[in-house]
PDB file of N, CA and C in Angstrom:
ATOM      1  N   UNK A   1      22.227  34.274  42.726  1.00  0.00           N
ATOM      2  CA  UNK A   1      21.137  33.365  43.066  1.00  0.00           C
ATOM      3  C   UNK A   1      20.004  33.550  42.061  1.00  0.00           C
ATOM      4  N   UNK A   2      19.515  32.495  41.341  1.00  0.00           N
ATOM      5  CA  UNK A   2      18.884  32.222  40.610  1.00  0.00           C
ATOM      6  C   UNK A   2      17.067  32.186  41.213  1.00  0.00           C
ATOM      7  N   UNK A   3      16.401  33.642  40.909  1.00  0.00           N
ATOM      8  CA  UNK A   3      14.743  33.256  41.284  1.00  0.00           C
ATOM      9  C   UNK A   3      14.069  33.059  40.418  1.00  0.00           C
ATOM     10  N   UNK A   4      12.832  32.088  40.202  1.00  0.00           N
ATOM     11  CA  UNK A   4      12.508  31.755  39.694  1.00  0.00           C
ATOM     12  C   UNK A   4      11.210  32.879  39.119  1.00  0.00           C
ATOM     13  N   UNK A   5      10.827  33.820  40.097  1.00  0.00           N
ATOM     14  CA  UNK A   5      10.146  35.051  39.417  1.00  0.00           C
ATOM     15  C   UNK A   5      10.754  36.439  39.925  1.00  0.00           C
ATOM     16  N   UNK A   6      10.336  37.017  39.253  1.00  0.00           N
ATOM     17  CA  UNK A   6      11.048  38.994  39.587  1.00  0.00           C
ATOM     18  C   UNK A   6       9.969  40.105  39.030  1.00  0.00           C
ATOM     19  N   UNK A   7      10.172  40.969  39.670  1.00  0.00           N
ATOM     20  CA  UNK A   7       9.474  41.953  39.010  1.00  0.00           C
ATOM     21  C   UNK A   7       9.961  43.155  38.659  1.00  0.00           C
ATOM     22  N   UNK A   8      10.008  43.813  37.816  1.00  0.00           N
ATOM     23  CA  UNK A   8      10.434  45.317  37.320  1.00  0.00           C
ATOM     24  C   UNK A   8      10.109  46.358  38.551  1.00  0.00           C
ATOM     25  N   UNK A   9      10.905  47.332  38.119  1.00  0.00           N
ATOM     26  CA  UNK A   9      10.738  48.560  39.156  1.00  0.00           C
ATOM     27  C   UNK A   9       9.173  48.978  39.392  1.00  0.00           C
ATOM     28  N   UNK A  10       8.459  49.021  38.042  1.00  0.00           N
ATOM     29  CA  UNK A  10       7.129  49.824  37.091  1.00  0.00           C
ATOM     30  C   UNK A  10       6.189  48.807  38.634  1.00  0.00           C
ATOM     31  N   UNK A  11       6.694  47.103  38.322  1.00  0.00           N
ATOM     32  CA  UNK A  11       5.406  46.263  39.370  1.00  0.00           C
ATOM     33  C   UNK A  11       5.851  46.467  40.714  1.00  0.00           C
ATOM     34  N   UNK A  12       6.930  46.860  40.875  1.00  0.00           N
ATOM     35  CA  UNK A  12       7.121  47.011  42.830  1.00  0.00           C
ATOM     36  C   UNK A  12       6.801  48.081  43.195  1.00  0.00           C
ATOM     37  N   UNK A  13       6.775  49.884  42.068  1.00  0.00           N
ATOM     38  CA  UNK A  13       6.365  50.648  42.319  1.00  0.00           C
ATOM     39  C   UNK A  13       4.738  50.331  42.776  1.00  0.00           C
ATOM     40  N   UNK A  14       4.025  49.774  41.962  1.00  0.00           N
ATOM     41  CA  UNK A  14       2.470  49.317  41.786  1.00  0.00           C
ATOM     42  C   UNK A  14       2.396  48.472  43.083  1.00  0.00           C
ATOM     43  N   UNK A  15       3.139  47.568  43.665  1.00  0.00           N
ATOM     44  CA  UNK A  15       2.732  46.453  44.677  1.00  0.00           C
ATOM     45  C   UNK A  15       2.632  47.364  45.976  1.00  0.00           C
ATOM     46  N   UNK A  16       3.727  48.592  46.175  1.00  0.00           N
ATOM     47  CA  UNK A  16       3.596  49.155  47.311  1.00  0.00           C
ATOM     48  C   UNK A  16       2.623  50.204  47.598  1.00  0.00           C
ATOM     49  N   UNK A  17       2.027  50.339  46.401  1.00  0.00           N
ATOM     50  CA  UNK A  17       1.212  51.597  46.157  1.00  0.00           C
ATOM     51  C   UNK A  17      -0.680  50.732  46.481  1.00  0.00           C
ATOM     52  N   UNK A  18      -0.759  49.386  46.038  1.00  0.00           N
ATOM     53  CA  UNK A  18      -1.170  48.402  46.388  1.00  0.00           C
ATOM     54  C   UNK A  18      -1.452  48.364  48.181  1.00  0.00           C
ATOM     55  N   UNK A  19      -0.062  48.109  48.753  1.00  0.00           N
ATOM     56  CA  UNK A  19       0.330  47.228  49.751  1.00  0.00           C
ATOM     57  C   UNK A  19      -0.535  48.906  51.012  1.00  0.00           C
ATOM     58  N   UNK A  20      -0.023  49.674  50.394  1.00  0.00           N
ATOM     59  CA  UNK A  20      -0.484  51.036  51.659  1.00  0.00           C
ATOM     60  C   UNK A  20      -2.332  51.415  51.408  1.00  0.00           C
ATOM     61  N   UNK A  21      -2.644  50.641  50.433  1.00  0.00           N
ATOM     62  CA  UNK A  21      -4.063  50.596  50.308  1.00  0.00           C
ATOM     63  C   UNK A  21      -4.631  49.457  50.657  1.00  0.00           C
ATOM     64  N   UNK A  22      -4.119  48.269  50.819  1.00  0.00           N
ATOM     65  CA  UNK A  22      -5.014  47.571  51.262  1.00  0.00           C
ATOM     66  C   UNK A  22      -4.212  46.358  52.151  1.00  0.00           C
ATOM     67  N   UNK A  23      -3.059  46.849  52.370  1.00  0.00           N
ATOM     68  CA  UNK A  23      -2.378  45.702  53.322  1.00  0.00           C
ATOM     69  C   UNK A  23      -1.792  44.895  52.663  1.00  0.00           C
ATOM     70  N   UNK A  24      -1.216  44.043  53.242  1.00  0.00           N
ATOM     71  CA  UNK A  24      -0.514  42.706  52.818  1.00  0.00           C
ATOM     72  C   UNK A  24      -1.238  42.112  51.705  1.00  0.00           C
ATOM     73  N   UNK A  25      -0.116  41.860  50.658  1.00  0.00           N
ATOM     74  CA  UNK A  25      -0.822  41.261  49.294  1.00  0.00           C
ATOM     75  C   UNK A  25      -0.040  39.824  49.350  1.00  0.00           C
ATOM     76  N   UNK A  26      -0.811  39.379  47.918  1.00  0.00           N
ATOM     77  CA  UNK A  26      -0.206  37.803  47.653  1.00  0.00           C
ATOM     78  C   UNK A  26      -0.519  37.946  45.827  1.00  0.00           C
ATOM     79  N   UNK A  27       0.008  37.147  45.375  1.00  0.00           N
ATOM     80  CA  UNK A  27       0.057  37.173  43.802  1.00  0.00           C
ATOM     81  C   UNK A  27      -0.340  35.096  43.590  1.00  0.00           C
ATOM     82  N   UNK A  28      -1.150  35.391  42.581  1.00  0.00           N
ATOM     83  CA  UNK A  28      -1.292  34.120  41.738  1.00  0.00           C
ATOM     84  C   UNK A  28      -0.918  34.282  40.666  1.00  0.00           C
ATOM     85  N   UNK A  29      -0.179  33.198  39.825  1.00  0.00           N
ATOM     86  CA  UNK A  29      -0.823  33.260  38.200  1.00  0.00           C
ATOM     87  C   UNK A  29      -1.632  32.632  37.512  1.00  0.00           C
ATOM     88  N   UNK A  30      -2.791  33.172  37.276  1.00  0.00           N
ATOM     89  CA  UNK A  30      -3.678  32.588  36.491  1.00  0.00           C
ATOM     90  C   UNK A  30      -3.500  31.707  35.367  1.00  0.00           C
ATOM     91  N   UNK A  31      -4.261  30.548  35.375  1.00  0.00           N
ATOM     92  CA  UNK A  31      -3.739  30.254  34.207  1.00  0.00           C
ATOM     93  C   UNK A  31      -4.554  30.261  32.685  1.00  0.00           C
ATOM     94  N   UNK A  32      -5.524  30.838  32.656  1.00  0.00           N
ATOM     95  CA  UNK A  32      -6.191  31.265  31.673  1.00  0.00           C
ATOM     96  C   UNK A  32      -7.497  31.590  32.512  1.00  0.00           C
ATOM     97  N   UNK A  33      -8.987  31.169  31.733  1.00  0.00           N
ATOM     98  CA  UNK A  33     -10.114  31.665  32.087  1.00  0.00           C
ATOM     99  C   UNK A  33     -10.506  32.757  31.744  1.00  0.00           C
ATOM    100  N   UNK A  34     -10.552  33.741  32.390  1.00  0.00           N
ATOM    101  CA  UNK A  34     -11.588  35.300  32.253  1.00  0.00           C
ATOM    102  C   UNK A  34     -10.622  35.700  32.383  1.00  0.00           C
ATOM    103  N   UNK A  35      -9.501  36.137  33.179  1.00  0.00           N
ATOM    104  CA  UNK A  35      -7.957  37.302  32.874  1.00  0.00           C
ATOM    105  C   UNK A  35      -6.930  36.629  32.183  1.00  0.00           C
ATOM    106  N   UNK A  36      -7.119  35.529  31.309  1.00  0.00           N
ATOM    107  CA  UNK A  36      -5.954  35.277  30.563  1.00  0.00           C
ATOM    108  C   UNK A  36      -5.140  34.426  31.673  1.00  0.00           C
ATOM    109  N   UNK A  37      -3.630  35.024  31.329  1.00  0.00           N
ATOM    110  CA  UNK A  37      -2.734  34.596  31.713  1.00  0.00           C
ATOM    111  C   UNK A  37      -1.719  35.241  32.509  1.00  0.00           C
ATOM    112  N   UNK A  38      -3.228  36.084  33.138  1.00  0.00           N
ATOM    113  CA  UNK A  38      -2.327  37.660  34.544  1.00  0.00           C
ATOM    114  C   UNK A  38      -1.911  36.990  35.272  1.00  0.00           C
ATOM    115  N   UNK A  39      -0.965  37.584  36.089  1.00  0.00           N
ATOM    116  CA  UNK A  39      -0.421  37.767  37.357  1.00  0.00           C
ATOM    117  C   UNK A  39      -2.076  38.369  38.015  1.00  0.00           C
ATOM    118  N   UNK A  40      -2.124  37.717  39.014  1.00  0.00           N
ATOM    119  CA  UNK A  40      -3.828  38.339  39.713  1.00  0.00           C
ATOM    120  C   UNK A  40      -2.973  38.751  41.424  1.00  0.00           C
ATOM    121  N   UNK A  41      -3.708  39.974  41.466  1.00  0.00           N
ATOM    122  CA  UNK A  41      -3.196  40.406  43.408  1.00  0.00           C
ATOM    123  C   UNK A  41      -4.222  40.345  43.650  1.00  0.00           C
ATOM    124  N   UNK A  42      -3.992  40.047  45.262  1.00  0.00           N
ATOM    125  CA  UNK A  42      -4.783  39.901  46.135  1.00  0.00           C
ATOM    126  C   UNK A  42      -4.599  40.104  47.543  1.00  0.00           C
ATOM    127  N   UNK A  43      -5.575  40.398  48.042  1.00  0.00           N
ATOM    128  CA  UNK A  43      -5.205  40.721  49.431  1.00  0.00           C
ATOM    129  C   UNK A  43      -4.788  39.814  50.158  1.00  0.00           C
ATOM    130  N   UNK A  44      -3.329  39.276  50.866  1.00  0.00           N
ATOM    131  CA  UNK A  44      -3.361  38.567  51.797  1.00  0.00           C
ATOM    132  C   UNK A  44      -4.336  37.478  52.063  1.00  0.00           C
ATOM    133  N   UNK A  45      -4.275  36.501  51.614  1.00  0.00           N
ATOM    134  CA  UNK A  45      -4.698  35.593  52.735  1.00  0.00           C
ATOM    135  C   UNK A  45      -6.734  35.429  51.518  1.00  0.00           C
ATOM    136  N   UNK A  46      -7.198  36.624  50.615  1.00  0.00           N
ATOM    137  CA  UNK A  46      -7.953  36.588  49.866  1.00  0.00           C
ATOM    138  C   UNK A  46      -8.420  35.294  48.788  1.00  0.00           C
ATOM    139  N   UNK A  47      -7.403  35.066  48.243  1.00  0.00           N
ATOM    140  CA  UNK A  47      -7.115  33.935  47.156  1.00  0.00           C
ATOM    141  C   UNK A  47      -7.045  32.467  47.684  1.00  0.00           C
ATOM    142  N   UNK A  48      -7.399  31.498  47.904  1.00  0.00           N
ATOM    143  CA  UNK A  48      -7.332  30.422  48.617  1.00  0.00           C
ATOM    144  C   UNK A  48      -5.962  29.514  47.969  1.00  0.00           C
ATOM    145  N   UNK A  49      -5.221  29.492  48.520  1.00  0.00           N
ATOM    146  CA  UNK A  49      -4.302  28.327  47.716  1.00  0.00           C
ATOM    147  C   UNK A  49      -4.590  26.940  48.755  1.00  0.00           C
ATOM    148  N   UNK A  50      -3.568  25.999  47.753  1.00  0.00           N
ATOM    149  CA  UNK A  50      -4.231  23.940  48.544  1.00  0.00           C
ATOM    150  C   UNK A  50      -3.041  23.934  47.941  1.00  0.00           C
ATOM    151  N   UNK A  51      -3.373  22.457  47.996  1.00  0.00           N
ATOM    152  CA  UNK A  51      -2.186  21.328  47.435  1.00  0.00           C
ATOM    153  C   UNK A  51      -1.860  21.469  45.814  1.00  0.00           C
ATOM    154  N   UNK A  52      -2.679  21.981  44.995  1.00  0.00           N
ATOM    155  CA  UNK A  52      -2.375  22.379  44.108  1.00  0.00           C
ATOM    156  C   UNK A  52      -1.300  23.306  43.539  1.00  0.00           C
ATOM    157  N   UNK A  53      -1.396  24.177  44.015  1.00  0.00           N
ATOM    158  CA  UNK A  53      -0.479  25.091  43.994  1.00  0.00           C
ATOM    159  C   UNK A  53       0.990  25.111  44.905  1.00  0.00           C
ATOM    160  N   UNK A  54       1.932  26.026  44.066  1.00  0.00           N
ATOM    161  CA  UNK A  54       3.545  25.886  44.409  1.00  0.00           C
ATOM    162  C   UNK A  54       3.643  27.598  44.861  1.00  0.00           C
ATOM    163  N   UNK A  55       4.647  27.817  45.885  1.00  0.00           N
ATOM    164  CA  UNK A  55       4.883  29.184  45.909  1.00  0.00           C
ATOM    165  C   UNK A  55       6.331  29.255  45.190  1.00  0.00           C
ATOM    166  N   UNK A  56       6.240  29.977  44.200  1.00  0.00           N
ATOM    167  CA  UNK A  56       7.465  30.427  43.293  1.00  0.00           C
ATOM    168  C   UNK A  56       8.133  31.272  43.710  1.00  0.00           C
ATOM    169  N   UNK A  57       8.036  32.305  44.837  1.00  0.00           N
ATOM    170  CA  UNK A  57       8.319  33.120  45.205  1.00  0.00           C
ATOM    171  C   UNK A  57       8.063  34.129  45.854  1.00  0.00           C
ATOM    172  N   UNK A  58       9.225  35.371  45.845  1.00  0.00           N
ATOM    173  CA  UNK A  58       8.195  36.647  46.318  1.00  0.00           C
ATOM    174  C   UNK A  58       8.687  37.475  45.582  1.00  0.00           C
ATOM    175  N   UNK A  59       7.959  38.651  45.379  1.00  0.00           N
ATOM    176  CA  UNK A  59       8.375  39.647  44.776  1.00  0.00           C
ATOM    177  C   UNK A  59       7.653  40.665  45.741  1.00  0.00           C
ATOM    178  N   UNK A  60       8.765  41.913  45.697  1.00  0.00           N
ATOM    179  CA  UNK A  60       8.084  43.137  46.787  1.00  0.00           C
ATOM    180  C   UNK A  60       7.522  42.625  47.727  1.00  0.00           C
ATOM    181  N   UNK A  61       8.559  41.361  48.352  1.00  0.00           N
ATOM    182  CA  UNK A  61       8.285  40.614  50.234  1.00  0.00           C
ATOM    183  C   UNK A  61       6.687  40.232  49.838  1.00  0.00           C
ATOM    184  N   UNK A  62       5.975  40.065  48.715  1.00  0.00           N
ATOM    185  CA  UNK A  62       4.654  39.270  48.561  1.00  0.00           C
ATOM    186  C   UNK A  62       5.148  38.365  47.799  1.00  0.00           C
ATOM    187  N   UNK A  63       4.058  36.948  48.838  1.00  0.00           N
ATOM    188  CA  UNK A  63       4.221  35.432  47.706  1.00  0.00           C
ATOM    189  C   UNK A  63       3.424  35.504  46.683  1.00  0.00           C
ATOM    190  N   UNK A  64       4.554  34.577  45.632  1.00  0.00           N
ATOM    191  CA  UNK A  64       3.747  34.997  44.421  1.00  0.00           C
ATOM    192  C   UNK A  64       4.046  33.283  44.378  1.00  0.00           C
ATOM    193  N   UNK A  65       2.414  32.932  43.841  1.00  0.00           N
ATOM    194  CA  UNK A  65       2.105  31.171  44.111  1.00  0.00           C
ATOM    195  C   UNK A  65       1.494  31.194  42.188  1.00  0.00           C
ATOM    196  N   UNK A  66       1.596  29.616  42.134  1.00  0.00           N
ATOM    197  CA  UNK A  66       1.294  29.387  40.627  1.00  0.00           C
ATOM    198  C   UNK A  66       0.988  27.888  40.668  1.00  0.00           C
ATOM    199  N   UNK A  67      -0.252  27.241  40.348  1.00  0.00           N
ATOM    200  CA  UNK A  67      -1.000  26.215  40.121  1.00  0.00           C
ATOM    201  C   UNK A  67       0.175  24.828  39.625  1.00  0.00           C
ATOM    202  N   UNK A  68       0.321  23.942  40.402  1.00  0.00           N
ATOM    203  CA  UNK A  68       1.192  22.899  39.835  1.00  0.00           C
ATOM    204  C   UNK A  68       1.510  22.887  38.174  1.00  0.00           C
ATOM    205  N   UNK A  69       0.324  22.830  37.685  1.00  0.00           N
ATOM    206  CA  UNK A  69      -0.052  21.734  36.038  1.00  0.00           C
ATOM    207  C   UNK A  69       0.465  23.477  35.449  1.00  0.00           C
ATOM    208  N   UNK A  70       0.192  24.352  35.752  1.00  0.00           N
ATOM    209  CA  UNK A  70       0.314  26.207  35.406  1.00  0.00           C
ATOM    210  C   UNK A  70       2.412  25.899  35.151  1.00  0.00           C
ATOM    211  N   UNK A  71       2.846  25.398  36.468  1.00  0.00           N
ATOM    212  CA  UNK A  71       4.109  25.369  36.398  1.00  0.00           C
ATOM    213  C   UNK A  71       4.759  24.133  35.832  1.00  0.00           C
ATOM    214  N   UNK A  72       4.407  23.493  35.485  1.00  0.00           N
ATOM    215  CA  UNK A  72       5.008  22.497  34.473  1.00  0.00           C
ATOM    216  C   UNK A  72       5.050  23.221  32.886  1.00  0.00           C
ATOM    217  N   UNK A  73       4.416  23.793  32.692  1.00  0.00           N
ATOM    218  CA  UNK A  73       4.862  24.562  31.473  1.00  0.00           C
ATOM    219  C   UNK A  73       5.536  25.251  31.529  1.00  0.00           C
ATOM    220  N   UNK A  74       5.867  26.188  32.874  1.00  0.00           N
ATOM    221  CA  UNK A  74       6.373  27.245  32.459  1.00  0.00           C
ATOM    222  C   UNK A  74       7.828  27.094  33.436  1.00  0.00           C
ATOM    223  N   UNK A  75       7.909  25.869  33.728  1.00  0.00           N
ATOM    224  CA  UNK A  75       9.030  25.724  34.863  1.00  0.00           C
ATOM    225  C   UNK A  75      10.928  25.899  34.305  1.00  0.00           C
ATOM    226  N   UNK A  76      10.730  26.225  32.687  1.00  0.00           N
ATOM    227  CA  UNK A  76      12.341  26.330  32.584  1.00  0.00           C
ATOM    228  C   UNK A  76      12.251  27.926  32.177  1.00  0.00           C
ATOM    229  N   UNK A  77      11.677  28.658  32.432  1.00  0.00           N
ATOM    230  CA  UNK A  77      11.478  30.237  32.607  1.00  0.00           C
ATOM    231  C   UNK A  77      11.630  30.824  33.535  1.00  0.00           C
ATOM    232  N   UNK A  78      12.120  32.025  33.692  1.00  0.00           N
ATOM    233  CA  UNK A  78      12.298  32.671  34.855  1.00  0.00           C
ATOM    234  C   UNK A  78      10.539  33.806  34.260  1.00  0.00           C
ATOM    235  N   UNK A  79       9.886  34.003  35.514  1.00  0.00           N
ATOM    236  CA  UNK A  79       9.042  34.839  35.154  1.00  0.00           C
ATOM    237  C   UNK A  79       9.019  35.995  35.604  1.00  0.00           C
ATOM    238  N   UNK A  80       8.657  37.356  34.894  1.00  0.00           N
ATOM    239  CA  UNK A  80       9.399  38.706  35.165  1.00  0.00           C
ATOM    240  C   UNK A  80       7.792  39.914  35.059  1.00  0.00           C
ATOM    241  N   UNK A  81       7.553  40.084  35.949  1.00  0.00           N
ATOM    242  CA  UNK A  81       6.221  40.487  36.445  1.00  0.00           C
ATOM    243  C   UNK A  81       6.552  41.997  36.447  1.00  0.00           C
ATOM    244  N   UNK A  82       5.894  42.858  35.617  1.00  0.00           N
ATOM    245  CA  UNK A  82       5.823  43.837  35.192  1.00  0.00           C
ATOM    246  C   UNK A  82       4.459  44.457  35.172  1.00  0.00           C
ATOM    247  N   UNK A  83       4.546  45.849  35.483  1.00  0.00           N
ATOM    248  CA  UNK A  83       3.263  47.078  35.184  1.00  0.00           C
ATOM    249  C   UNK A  83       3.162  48.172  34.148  1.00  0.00           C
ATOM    250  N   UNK A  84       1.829  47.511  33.435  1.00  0.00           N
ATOM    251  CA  UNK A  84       2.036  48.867  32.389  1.00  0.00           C
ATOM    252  C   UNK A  84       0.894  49.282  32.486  1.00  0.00           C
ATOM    253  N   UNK A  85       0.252  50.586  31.840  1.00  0.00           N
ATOM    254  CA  UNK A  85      -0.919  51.338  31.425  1.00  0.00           C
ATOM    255  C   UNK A  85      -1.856  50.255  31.152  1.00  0.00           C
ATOM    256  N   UNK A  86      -3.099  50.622  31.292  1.00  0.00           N
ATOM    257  CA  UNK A  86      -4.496  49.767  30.568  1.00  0.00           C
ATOM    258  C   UNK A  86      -5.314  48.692  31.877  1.00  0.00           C
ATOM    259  N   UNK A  87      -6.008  48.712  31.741  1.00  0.00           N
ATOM    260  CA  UNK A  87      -6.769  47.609  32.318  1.00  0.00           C
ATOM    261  C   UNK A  87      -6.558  46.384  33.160  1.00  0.00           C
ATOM    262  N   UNK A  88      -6.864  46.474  34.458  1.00  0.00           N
ATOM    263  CA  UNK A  88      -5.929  45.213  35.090  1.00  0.00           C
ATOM    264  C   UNK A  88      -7.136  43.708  34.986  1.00  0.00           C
ATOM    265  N   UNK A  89      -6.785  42.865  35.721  1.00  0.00           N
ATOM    266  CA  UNK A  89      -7.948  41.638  35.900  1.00  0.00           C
ATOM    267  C   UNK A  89      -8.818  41.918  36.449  1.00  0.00           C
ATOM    268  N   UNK A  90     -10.266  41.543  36.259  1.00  0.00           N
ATOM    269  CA  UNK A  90     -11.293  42.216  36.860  1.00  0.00           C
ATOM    270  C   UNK A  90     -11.471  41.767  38.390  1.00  0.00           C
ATOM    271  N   UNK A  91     -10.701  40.951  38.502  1.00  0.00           N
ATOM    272  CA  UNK A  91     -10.744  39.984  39.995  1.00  0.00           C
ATOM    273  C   UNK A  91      -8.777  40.492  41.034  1.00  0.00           C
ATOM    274  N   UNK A  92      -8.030  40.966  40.018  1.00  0.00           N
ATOM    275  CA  UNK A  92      -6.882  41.692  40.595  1.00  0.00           C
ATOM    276  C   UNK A  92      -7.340  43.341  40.959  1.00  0.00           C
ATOM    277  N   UNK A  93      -6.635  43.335  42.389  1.00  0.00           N
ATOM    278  CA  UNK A  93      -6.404  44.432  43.020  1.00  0.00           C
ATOM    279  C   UNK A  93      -6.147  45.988  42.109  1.00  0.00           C
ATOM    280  N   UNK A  94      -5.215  45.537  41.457  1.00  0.00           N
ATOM    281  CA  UNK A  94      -4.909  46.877  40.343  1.00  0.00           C
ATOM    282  C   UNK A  94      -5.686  47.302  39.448  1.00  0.00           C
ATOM    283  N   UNK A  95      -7.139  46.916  39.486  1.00  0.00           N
ATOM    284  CA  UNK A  95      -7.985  46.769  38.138  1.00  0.00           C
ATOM    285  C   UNK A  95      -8.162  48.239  38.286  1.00  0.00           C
ATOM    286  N   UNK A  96      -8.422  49.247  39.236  1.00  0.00           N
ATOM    287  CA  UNK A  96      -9.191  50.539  39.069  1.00  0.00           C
ATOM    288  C   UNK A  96      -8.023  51.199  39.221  1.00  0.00           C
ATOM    289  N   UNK A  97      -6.617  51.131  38.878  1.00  0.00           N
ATOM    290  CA  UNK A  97      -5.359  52.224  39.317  1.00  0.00           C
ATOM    291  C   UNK A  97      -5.126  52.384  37.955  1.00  0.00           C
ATOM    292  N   UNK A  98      -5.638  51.818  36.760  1.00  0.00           N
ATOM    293  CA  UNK A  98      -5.144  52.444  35.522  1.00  0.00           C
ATOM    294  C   UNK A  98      -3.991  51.797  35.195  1.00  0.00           C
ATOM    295  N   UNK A  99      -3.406  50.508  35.693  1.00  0.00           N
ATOM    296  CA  UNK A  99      -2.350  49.528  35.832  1.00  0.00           C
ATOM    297  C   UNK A  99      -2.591  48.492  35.796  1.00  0.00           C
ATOM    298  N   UNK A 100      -1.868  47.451  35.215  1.00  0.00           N
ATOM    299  CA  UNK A 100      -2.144  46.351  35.096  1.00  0.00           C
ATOM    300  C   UNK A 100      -0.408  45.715  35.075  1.00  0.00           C
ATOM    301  N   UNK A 101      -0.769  44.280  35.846  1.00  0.00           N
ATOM    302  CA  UNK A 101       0.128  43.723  36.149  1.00  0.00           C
ATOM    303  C   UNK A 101       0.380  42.664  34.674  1.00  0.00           C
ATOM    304  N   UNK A 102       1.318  42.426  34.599  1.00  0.00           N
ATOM    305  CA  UNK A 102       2.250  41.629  33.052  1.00  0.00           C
ATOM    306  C   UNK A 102       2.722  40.373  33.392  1.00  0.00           C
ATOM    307  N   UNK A 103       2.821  39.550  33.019  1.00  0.00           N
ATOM    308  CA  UNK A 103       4.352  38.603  33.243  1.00  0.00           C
ATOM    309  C   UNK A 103       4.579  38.331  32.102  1.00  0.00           C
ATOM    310  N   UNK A 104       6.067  38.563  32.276  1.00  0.00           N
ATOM    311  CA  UNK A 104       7.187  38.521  30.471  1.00  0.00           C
ATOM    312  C   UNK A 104       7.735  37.036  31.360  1.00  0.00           C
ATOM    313  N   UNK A 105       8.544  36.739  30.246  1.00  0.00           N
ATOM    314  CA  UNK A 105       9.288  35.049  30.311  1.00  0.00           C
ATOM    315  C   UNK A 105      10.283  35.778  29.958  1.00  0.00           C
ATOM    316  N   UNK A 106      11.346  34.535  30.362  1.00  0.00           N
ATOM    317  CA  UNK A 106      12.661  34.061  29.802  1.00  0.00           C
ATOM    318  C   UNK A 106      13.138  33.111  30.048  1.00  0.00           C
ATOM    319  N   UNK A 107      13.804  32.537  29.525  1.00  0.00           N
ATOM    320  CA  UNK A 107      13.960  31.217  29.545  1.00  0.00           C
ATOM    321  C   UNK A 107      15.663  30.629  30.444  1.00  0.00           C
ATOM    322  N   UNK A 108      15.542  30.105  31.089  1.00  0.00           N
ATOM    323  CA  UNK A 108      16.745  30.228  32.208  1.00  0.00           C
ATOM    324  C   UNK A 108      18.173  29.738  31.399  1.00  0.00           C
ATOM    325  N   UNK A 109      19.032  29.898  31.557  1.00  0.00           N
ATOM    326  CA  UNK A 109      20.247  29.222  30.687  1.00  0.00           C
ATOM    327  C   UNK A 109      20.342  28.250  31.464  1.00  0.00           C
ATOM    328  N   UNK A 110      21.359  27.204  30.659  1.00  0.00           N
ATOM    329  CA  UNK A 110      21.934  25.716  31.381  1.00  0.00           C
ATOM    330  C   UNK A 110      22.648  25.903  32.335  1.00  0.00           C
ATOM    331  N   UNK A 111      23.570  26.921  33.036  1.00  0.00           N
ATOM    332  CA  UNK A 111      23.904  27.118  34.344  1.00  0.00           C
ATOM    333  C   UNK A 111      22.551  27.443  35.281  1.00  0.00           C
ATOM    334  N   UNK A 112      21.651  28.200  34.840  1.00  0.00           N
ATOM    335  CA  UNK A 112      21.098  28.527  36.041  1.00  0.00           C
ATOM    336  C   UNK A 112      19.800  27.350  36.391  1.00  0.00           C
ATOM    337  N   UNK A 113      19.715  26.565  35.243  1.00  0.00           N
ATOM    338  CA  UNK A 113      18.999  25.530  35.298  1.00  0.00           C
ATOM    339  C   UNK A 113      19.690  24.215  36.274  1.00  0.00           C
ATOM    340  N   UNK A 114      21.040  24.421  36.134  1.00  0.00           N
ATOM    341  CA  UNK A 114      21.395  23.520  37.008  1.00  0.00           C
ATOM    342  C   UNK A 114      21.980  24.143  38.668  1.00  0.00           C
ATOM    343  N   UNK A 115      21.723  25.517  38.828  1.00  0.00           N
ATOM    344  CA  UNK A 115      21.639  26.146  40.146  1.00  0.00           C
ATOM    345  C   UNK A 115      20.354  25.567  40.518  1.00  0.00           C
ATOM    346  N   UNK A 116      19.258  26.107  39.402  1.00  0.00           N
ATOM    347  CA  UNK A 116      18.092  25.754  40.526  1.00  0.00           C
ATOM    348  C   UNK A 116      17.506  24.007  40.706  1.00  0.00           C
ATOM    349  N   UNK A 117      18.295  23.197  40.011  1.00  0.00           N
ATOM    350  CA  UNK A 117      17.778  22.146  40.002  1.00  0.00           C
ATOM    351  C   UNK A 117      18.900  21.552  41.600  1.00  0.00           C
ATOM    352  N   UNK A 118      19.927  22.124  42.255  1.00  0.00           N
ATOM    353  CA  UNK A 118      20.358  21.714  43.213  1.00  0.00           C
ATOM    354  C   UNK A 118      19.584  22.051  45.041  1.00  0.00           C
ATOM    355  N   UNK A 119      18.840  23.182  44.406  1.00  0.00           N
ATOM    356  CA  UNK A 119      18.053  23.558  45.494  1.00  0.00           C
ATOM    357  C   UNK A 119      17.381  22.241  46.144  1.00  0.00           C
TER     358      UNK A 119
END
């Protein structure tokens, strides 16, 4: 089964370490502004989503949501949400753990493009 986002061991280690500090999280992706082009956490229910926005998924049982016009660019990618060393978003949860959340791409092949286009 083909998801449309995932995360590395490094970001589920980080989401649960997250999740026992401050409860139920949720993920956006930004789409530029002041953190670039982070993955931003948030507490549950913190982040306001509307009609704008799509939920792409979950990763570590948290939805991870991304701005319509955000996912038209990036909709033949699988996106792969990762934690490394350095500085997180000043508005994401991880900013003071010395972690920061990533998202790497890849680009889906023509089978899995036509798995997820039957959904």
């Amino acid at each position: 089964m083909v998801e449309r986002v995932i995360a590395t061991k490094e970001a589920l280690h980080l989401i649960e370490h997250l999740k026992e500090a401050h409860g139920p999280l949720m993920f956006h992706q930004s789409g530029g502004c002041c953190d670039g082009s982070s993955p931003m956490c948030y507490q549950l229910g913190e982040f306001r989503t509307g009609e704008s926005d799509l939920l792409l998924g979950e990763i570590g049982e948290t939805p991870f949501y991304i701005s319509k016009d955000q996912y038209e660019y990036w909709k033949h990618t699988q996106l792969i949400i990762d934690a490394v060393n350095g500085r997180g978003g000043m508005f994401s949860l991880e900013g003071p753990e010395g972690k920061r959340f990533l998202t790497r791409s890849r680009v889906f092949t023509e089978e899995e493009n036509k798995e997820l286009e039957e959904k």
